[in-house]
Protein backbone atom coordinates (compact mmCIF):
# COMPACT_ATOMS: atom_id res chain seq x y z
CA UNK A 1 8.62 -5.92 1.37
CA UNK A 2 5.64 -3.09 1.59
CA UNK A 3 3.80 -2.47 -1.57
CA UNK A 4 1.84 1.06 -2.64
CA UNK A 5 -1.17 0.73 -5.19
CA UNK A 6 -2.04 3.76 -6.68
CA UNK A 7 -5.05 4.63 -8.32
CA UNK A 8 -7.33 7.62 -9.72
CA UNK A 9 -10.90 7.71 -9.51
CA UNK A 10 -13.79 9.98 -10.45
CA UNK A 11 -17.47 9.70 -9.95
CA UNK A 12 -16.83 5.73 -10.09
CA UNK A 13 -17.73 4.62 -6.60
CA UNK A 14 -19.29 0.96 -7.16
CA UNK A 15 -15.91 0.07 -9.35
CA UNK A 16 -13.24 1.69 -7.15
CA UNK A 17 -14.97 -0.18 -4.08
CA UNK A 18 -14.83 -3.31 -5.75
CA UNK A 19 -11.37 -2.62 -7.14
CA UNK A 20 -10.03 -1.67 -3.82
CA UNK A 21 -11.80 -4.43 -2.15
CA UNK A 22 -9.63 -6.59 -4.67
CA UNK A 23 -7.05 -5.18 -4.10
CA UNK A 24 -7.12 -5.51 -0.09
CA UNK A 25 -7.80 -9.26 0.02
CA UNK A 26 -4.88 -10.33 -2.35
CA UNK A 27 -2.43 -7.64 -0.60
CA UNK A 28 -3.21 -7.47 3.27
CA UNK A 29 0.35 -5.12 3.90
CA UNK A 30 0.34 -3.12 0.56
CA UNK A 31 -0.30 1.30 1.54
CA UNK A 32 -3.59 2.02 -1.13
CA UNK A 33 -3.34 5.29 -2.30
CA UNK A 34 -6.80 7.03 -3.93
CA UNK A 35 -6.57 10.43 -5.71
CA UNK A 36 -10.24 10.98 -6.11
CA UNK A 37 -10.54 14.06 -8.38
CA UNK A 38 -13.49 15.93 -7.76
CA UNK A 39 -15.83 13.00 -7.76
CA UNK A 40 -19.66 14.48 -7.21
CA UNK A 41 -20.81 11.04 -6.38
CA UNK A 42 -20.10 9.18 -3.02
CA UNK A 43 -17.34 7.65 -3.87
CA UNK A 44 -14.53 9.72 -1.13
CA UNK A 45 -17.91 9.10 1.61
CA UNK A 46 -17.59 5.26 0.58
CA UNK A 47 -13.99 4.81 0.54
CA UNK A 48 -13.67 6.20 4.07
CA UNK A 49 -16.99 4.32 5.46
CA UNK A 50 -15.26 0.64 4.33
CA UNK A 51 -11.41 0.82 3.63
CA UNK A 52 -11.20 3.91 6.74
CA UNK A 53 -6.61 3.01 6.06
CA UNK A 54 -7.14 4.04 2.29
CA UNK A 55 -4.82 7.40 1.82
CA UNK A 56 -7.02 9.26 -0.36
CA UNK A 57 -5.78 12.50 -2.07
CA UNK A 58 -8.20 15.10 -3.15
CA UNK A 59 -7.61 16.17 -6.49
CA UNK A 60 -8.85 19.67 -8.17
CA UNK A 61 -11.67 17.82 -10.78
CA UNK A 62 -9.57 18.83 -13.73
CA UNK A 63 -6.55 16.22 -13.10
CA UNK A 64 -7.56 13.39 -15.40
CA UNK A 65 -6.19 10.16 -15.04
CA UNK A 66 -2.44 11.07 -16.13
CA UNK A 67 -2.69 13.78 -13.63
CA UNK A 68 -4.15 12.01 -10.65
CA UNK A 69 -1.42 9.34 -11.21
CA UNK A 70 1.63 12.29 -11.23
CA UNK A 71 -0.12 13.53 -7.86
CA UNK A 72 -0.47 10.31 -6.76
CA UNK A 73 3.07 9.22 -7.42
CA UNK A 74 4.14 12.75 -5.46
């Protein structure tokens, strides 16, 4: 069975590392799926430096989380 986690994230690098780090350790075979929208912060630079098979999805900065999670689900 394959598993996708999708999440949202903006400007909150430390937590979304830790979360997807989480994440990663408890499901080795699950797709993770980051819309990042707009963060101004490192989080996108982070993401790709330690989780390089995280799909991340670049959002316009005015998504929000209900509309990171309908592009996300897309």
């Amino acid at each position: 069975m394959k598993i996708a986690i999708l999440l949202s994230s903006f400007n909150r690098a430390n937590k979304t590392l830790e979360c997807i780090s989480t994440l990663s350790k408890h499901h080795h075979n699950a797709d993770i799926y980051l819309v990042d929208d707009g963060s101004t912060d490192t989080t996108v630079v982070d993401i790709n430096a330690e989780f390089p098979n995280v799909n991340i999805i670049h959002g316009s900065g005015s998504l929000f989380w209900a509309g990171a999670m309908r592009l996300g689900w897309s």
